[in-house]
Protein backbone atom coordinates (compact mmCIF):
# COMPACT_ATOMS: atom_id res chain seq x y z
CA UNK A 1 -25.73 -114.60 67.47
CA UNK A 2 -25.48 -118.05 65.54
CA UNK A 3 -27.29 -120.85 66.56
CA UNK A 4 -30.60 -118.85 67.83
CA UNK A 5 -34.16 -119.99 66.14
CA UNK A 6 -35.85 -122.04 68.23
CA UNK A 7 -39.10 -123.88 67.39
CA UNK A 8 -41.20 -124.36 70.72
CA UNK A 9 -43.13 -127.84 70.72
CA UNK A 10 -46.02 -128.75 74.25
CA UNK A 11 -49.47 -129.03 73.86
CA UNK A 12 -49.65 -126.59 76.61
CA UNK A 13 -50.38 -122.92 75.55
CA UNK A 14 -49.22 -121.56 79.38
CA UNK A 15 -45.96 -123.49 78.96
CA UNK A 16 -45.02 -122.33 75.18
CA UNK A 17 -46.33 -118.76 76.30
CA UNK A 18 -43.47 -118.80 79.30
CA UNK A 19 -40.98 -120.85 77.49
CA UNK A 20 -41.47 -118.36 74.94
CA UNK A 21 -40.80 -115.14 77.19
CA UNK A 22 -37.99 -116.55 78.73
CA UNK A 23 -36.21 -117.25 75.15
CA UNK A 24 -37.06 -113.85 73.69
CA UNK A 25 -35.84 -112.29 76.85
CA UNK A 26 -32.10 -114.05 76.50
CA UNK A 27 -31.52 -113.59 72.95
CA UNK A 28 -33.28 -116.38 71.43
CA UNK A 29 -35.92 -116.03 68.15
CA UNK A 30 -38.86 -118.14 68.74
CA UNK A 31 -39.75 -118.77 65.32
CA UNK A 32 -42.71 -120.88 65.98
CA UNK A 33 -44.82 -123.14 68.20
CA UNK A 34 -46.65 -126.82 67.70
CA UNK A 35 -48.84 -127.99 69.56
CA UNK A 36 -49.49 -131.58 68.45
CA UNK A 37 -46.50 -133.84 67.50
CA UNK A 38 -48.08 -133.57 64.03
CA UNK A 39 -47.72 -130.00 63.96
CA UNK A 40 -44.24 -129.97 65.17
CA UNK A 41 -42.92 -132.13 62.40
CA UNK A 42 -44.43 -129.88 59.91
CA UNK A 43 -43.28 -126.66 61.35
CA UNK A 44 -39.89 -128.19 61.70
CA UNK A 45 -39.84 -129.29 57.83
CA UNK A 46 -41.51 -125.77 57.25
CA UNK A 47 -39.37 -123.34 59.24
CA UNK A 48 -35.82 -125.34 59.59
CA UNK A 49 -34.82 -123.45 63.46
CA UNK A 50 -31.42 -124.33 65.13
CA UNK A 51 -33.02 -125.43 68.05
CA UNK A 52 -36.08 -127.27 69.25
CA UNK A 53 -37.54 -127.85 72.80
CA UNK A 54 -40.08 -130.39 72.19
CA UNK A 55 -42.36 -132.06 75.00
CA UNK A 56 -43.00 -135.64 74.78
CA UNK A 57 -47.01 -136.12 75.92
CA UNK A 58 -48.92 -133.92 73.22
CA UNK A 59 -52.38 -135.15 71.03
CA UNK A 60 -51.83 -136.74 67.57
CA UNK A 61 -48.51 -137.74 67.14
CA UNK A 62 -46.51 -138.13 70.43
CA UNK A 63 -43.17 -136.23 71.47
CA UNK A 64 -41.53 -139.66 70.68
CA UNK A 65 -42.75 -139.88 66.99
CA UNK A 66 -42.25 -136.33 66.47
CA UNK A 67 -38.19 -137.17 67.53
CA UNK A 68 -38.15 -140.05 65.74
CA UNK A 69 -39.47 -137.80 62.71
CA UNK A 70 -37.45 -134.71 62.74
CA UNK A 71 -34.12 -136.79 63.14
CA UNK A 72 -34.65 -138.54 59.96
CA UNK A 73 -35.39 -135.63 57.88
CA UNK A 74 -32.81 -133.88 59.56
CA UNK A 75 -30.22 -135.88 61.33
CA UNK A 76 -28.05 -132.70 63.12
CA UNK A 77 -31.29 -131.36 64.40
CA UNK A 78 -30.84 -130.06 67.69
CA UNK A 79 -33.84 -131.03 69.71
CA UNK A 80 -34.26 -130.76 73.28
CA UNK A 81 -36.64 -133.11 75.25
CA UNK A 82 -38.40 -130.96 77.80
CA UNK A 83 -40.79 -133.70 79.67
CA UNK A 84 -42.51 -134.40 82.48
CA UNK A 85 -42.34 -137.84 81.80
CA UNK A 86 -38.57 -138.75 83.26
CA UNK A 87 -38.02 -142.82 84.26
CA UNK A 88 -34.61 -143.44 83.00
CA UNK A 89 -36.35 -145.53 80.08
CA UNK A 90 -37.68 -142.46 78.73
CA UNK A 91 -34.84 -140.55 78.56
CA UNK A 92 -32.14 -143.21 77.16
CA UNK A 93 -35.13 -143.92 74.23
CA UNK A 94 -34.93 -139.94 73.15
CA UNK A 95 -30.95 -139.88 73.71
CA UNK A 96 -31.12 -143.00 71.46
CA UNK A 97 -33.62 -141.84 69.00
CA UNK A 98 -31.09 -137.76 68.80
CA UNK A 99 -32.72 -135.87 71.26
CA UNK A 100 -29.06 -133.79 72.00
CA UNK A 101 -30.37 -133.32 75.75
CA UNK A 102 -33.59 -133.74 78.01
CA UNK A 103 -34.85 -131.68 81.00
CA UNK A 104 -37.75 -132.78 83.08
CA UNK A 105 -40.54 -130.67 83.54
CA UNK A 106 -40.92 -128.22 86.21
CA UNK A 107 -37.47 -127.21 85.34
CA UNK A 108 -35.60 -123.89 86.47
CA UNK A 109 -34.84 -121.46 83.82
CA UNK A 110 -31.24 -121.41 84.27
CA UNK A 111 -31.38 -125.16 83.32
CA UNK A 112 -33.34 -124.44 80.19
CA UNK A 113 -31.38 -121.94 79.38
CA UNK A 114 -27.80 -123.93 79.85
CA UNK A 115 -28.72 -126.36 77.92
CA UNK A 116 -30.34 -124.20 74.97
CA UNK A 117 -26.30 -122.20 75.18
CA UNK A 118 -24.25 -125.89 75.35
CA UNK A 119 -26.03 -126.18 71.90
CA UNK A 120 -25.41 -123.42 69.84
């Protein structure tokens, strides 16, 4: 399966914990987890996944740096914005910044896990 590393970025352990089942479960390799912006840029640099759910509200460096970050060291990254945060101002500032898609937080699994597939 191509496509399939996936680097899990919230600054909540409950959230990466489930995001994380739910991956593993559906053929996905969860190759790491950040919780701090900060720590998401370096684990991106560090581990190089296909795929990266990152939320935007985390300590350090926010989800928007962190974006802003990983795009310019790596402009086909594949990141997807999973946020709580969800006025249309947020979410045309990732699309513009390379977020490839967002999903507000709650969010079903189904749509998680469309949107992870529409990207590999």
């Amino acid at each position: 399966m191509d496509n399939n590393t996936v680097l899990i970025c919230d600054d909540s352990r409950s959230l990466r914990m489930l995001a994380k089942r739910l991956l593993s479960g559906h053929g996905y390799d969860v190759i790491g987890e950040a919780s701090s912006g900060q720590e998401a840029i370096e684990k991106f640099k560090q581990l190089q996944p296909d795929l990266v759910m990152l939320d935007l509200v985390m300590p350090q460096v926010d989800g928007k740096q962190a974006l802003r970050e990983i795009i310019k060291d790596s402009p086909s990254a594949k990141v997807v914005v999973v946020s709580s945060l969800g006025s249309e101002q947020d979410i045309e500032e990732c699309l513009l910044l390379g977020a490839s898609t967002y999903i507000q937080k709650p969010y079903a699994e189904d749509v998680l896990l469309h949107a992870l597939s529409e990207l590999r």
